[in-house]
N, C-alpha and C. Protein backbone atom coordinates (compact mmCIF):
# COMPACT_ATOMS: atom_id res chain seq x y z
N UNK A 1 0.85 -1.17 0.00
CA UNK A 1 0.00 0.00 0.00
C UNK A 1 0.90 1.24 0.00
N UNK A 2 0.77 1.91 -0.86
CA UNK A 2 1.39 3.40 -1.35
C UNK A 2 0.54 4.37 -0.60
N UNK A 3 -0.25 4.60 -0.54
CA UNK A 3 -1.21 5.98 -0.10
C UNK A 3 -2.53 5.33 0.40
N UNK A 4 -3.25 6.08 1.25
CA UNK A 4 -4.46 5.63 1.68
C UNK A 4 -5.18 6.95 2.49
N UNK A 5 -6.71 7.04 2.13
CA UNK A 5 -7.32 7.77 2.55
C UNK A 5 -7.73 7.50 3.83
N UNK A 6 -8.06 8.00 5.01
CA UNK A 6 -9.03 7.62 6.10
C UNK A 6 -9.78 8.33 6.77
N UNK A 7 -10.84 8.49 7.00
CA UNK A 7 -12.14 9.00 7.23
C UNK A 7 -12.81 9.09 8.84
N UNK A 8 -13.79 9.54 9.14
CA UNK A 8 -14.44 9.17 10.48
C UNK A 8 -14.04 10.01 11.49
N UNK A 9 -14.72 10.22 12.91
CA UNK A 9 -14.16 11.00 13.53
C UNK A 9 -12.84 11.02 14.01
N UNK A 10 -12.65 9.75 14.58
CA UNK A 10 -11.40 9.61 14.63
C UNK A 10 -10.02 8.91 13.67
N UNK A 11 -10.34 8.90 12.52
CA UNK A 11 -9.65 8.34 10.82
C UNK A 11 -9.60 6.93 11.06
N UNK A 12 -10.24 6.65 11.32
CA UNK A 12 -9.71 4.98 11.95
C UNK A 12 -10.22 3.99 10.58
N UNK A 13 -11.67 4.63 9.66
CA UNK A 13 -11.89 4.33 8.91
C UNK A 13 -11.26 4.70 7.50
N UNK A 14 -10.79 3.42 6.55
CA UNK A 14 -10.16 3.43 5.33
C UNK A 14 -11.32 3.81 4.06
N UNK A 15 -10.95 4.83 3.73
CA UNK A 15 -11.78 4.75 1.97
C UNK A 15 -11.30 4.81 1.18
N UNK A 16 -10.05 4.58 0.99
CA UNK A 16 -9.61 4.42 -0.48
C UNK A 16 -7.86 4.20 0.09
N UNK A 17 -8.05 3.24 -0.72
CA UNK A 17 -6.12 2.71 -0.88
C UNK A 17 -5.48 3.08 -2.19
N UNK A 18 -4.17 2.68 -2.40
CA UNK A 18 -2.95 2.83 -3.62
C UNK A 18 -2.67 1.37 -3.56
N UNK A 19 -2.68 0.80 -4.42
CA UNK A 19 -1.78 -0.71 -4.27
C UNK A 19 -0.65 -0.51 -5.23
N UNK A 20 0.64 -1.05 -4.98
CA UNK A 20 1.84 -0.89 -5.99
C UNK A 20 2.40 -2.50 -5.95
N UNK A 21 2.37 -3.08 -7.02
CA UNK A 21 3.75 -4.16 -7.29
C UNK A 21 4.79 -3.31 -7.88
N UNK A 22 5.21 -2.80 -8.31
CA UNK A 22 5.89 -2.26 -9.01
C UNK A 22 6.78 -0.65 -8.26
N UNK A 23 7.46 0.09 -8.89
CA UNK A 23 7.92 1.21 -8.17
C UNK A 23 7.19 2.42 -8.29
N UNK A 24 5.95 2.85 -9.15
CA UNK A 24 4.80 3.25 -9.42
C UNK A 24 4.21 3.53 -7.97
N UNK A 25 3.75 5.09 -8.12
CA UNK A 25 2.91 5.38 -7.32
C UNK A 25 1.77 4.23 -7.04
N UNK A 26 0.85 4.08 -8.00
CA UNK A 26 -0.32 2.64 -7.76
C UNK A 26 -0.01 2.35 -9.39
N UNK A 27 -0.42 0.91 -9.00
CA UNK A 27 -1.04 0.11 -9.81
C UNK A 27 -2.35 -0.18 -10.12
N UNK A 28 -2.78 0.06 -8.84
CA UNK A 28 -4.76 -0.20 -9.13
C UNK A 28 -5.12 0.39 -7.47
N UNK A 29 -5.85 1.32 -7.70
CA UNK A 29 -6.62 1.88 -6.81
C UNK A 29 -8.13 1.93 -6.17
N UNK A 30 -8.79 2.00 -5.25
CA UNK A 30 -9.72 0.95 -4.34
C UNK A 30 -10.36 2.41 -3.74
N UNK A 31 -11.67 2.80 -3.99
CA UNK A 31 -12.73 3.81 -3.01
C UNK A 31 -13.33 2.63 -3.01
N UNK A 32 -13.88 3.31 -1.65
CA UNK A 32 -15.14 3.15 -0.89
C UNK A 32 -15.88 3.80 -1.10
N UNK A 33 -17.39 3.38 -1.10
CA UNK A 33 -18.39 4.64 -1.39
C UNK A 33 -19.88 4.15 -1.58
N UNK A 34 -20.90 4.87 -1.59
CA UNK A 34 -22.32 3.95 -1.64
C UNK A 34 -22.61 3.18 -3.23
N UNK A 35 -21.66 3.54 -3.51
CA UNK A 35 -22.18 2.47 -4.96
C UNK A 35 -21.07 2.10 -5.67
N UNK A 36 -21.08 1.01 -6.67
CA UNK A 36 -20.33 0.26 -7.44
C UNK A 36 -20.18 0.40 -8.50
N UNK A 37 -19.37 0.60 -9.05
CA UNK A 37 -19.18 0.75 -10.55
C UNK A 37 -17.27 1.27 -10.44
N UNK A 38 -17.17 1.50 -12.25
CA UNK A 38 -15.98 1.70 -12.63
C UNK A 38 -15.95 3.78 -12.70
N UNK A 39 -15.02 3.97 -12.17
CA UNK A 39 -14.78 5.71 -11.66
C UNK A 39 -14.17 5.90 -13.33
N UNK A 40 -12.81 5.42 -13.50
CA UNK A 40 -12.67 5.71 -14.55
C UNK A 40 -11.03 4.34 -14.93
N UNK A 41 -10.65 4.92 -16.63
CA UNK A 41 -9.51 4.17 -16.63
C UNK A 41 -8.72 5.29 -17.03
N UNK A 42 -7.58 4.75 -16.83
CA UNK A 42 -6.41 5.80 -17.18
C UNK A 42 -5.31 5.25 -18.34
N UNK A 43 -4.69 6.38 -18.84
CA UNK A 43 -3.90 6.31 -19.94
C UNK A 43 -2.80 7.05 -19.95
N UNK A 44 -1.35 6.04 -19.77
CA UNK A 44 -0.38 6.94 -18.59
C UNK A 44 0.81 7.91 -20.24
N UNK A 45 0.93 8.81 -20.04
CA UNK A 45 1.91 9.72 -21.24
C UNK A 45 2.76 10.03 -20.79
N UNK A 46 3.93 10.95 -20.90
CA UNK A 46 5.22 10.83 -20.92
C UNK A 46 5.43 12.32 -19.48
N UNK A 47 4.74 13.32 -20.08
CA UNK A 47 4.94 14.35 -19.02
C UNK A 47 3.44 15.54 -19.33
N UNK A 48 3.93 16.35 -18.12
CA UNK A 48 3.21 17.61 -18.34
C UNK A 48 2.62 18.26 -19.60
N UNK A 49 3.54 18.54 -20.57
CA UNK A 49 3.63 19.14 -22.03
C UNK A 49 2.72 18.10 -22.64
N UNK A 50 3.02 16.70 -22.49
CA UNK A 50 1.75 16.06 -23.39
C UNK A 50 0.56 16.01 -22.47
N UNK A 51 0.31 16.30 -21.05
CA UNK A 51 -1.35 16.61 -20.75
C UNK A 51 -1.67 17.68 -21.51
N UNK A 52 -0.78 18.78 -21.25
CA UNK A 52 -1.59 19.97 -22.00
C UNK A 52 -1.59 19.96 -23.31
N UNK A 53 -1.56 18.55 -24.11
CA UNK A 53 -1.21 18.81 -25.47
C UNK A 53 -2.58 17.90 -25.60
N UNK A 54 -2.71 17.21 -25.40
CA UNK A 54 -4.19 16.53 -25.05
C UNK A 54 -5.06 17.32 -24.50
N UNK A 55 -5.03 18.13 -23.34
CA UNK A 55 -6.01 19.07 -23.41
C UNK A 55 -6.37 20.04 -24.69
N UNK A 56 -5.75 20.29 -25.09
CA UNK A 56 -5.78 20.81 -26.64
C UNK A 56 -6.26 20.08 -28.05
N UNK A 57 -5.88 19.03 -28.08
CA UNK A 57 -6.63 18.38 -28.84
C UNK A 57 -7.99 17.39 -28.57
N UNK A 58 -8.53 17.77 -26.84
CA UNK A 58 -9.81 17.56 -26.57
C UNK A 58 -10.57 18.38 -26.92
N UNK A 59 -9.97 20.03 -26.50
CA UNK A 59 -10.04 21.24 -27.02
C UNK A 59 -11.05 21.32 -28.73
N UNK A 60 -9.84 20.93 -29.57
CA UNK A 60 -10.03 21.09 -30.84
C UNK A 60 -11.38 19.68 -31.23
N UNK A 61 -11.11 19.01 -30.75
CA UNK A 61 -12.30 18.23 -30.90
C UNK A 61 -13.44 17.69 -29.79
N UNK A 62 -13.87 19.37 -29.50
CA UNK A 62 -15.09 19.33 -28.20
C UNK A 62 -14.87 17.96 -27.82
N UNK A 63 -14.43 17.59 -26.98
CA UNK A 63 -14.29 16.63 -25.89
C UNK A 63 -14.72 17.05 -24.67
N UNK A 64 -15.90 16.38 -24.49
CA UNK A 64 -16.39 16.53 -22.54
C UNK A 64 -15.24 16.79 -21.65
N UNK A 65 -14.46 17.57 -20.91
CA UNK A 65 -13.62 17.53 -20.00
C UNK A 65 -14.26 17.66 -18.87
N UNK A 66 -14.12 16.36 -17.91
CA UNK A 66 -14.67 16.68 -16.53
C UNK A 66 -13.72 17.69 -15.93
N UNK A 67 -12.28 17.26 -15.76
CA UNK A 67 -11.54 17.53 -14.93
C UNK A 67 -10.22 18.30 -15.38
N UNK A 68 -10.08 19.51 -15.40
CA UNK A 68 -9.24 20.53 -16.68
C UNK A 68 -7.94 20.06 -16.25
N UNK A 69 -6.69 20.24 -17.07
CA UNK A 69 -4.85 19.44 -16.27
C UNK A 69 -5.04 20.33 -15.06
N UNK A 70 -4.83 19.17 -14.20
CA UNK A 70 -4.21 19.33 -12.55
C UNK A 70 -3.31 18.61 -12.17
N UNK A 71 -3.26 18.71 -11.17
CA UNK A 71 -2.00 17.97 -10.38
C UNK A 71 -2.43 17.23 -9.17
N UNK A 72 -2.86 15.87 -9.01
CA UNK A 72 -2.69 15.33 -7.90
C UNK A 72 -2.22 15.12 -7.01
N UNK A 73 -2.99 15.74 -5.75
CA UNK A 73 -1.19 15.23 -4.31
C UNK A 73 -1.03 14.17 -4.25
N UNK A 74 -2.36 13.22 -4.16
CA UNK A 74 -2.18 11.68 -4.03
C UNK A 74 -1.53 11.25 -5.31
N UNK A 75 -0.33 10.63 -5.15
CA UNK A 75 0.69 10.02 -6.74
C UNK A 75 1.48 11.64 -7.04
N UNK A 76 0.95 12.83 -6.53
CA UNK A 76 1.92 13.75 -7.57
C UNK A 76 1.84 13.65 -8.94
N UNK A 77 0.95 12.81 -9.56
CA UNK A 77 1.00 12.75 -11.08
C UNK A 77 -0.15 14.03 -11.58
N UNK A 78 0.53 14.36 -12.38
CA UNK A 78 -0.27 15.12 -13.53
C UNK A 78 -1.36 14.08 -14.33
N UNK A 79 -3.08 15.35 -14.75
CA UNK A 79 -3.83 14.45 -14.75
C UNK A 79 -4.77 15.15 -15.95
N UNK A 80 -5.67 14.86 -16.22
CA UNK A 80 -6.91 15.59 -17.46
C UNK A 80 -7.18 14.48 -17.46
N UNK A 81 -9.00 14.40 -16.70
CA UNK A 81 -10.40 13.96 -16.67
C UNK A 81 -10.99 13.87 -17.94
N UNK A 82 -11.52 13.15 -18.68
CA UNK A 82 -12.11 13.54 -19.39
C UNK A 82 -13.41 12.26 -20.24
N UNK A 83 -14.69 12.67 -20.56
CA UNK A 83 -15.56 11.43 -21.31
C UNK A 83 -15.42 10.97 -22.67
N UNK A 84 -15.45 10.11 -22.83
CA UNK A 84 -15.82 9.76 -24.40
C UNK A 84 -17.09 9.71 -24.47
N UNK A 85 -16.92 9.35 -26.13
CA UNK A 85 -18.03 9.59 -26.59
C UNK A 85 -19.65 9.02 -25.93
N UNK A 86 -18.98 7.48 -25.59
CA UNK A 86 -19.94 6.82 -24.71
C UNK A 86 -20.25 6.58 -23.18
N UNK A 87 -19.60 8.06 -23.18
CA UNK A 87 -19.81 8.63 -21.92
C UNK A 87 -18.99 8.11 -20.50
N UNK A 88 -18.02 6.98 -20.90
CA UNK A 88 -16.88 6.60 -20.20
C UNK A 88 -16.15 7.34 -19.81
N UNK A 89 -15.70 7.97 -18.02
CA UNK A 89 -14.77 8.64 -17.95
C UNK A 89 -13.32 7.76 -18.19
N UNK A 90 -12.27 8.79 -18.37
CA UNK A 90 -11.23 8.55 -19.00
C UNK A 90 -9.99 9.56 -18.43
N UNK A 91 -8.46 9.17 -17.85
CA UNK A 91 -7.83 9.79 -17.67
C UNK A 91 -6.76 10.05 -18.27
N UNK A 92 -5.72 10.68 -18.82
CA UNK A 92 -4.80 11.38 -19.07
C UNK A 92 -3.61 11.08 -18.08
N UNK A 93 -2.72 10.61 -17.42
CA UNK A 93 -1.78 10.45 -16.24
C UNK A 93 -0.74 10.43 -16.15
N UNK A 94 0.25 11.40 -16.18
CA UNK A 94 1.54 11.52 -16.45
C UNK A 94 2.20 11.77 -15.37
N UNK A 95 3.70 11.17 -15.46
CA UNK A 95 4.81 11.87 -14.41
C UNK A 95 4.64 10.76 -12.76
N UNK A 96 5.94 9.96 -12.48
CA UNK A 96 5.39 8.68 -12.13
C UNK A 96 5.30 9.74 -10.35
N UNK A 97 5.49 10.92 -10.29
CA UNK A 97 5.48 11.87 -8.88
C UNK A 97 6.23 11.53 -8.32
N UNK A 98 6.55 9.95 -7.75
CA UNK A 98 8.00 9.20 -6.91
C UNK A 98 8.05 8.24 -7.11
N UNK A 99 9.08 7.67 -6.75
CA UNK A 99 9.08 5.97 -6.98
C UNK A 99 9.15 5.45 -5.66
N UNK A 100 8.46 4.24 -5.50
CA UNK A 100 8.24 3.41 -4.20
C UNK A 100 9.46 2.75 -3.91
N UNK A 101 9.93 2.88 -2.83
CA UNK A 101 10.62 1.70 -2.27
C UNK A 101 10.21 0.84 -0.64
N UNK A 102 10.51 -0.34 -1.26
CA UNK A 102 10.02 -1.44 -0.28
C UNK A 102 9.71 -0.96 1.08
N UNK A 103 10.56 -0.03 1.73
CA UNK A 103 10.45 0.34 3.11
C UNK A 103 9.56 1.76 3.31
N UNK A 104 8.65 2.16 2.07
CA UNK A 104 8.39 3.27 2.43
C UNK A 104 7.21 3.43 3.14
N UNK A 105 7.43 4.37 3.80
CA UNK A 105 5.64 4.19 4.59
C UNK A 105 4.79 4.70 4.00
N UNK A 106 3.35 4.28 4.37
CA UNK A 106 2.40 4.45 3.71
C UNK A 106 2.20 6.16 3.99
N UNK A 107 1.61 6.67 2.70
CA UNK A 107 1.53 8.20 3.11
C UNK A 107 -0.28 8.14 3.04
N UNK A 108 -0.77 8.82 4.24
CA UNK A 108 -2.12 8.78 4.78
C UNK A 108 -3.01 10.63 4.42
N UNK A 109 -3.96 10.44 3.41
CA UNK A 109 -4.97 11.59 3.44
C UNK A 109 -6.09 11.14 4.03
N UNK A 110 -5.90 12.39 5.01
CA UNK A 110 -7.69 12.54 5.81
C UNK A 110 -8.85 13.15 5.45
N UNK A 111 -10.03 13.67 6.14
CA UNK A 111 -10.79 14.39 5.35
C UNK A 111 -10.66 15.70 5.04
N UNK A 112 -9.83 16.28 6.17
CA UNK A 112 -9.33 17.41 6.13
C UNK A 112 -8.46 18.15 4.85
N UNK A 113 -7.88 16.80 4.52
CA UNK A 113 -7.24 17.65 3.41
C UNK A 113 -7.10 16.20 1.85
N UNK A 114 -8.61 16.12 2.54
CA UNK A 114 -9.08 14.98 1.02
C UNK A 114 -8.95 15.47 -0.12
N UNK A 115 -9.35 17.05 -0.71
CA UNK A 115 -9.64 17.55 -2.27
C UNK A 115 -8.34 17.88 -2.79
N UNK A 116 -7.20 18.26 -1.22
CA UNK A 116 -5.94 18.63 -1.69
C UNK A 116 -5.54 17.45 -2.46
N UNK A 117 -5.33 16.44 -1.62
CA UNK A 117 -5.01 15.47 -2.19
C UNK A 117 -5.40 14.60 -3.69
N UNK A 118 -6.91 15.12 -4.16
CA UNK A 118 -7.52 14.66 -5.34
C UNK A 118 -6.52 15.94 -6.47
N UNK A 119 -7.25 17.08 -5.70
CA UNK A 119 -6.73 18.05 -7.08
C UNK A 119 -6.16 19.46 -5.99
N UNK A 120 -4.36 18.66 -6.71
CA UNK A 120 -4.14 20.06 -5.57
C UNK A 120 -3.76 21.29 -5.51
N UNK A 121 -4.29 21.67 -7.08
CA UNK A 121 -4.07 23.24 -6.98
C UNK A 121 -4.98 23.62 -6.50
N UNK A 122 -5.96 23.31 -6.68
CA UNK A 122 -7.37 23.81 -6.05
C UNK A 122 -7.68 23.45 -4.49
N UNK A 123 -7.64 22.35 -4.45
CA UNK A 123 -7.95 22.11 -3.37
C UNK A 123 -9.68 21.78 -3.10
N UNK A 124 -10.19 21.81 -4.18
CA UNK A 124 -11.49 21.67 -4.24
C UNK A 124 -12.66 20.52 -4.66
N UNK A 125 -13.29 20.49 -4.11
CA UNK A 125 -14.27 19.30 -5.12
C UNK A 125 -14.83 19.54 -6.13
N UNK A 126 -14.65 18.83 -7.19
CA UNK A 126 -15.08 19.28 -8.70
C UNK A 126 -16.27 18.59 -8.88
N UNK A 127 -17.01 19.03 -8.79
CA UNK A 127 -18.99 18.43 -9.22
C UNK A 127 -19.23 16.98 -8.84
N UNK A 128 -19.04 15.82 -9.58
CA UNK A 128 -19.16 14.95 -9.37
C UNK A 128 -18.53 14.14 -9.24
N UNK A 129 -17.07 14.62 -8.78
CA UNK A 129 -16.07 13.60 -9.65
C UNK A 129 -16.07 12.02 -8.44
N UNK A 130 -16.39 12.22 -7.29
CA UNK A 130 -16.29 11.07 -6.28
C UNK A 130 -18.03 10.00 -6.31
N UNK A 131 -18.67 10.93 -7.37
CA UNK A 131 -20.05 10.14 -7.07
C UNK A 131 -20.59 9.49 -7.78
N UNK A 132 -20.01 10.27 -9.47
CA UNK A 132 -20.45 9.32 -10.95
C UNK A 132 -19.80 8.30 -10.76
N UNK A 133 -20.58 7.45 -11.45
CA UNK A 133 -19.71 6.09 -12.47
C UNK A 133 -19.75 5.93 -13.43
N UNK A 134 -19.04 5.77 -14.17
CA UNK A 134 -19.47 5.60 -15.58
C UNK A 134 -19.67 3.97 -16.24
N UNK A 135 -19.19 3.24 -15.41
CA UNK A 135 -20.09 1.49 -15.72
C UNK A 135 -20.37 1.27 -14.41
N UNK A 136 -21.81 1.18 -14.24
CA UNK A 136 -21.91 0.46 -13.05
C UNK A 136 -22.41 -1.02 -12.36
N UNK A 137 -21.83 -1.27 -11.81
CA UNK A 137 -22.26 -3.34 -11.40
C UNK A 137 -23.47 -2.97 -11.32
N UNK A 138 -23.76 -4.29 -12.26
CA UNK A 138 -25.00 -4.69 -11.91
C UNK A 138 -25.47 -5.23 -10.58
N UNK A 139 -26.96 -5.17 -10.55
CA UNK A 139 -26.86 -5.56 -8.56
C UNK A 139 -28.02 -6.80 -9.07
């Protein structure tokens, strides 16, 4: 475990982990939340210059952008949200932020400074981004 959110009055409760095999911020990442489904997938590029070069050519071809280039605290990676056509969110994810090593400790966001950690220039919650799904399990 790379990063992990925790919640509640006293944080004792987990909502969201980082899992890493690898030296990668995550490999596959885990919310908690009242419903099931897929948040989004990601599509990792080389750096900064190609998010904003993709924002530009979402730009040029009206592309839904949920989430305009930011910067994540959680991973440090650079990021651009964005839907396709069939309404699948979709990420943009560049810049590996650090590399893991075996002994590192887990780095912990609370609620206090949950949005920093999603999007941290802002620091803010962006509309829906913790509540859509864009496939959701069937029940």
């Amino acid at each position: 475990m790379t990063e992990q959110v925790c919640v509640g009055p006293d944080g004792s409760l987990q909502a969201a982990t980082w899992l890493a095999c690898s030296s990668t911020p995550h490999d596959i990442a885990f919310v908690a939340g009242p419903d099931i489904g897929m948040h989004h997938a990601a599509f990792f590029l080389d750096g900064w210059s190609d998010i904003l070069r993709a924002a530009d050519v979402m730009g040029m071809n009206n592309v839904k952008i949920d989430v305009t280039p930011q910067r994540h605290g959680i991973t440090r990676g650079e990021t651009i949200y964005f839907f396709d056509p069939s309404g699948h969110r979709l990420e943009t994810f560049a810049g590996l932020g650090y590399f893991v090593q075996p002994d590192m400790p887990t780095i912990t966001w609370t609620e206090d400074n949950l949005w920093r950690g999603i999007f941290y220039h802002t620091g803010e919650e962006s509309g829906s981004f913790t509540t859509a799904y864009t496939l959701a399990a069937s029940k």
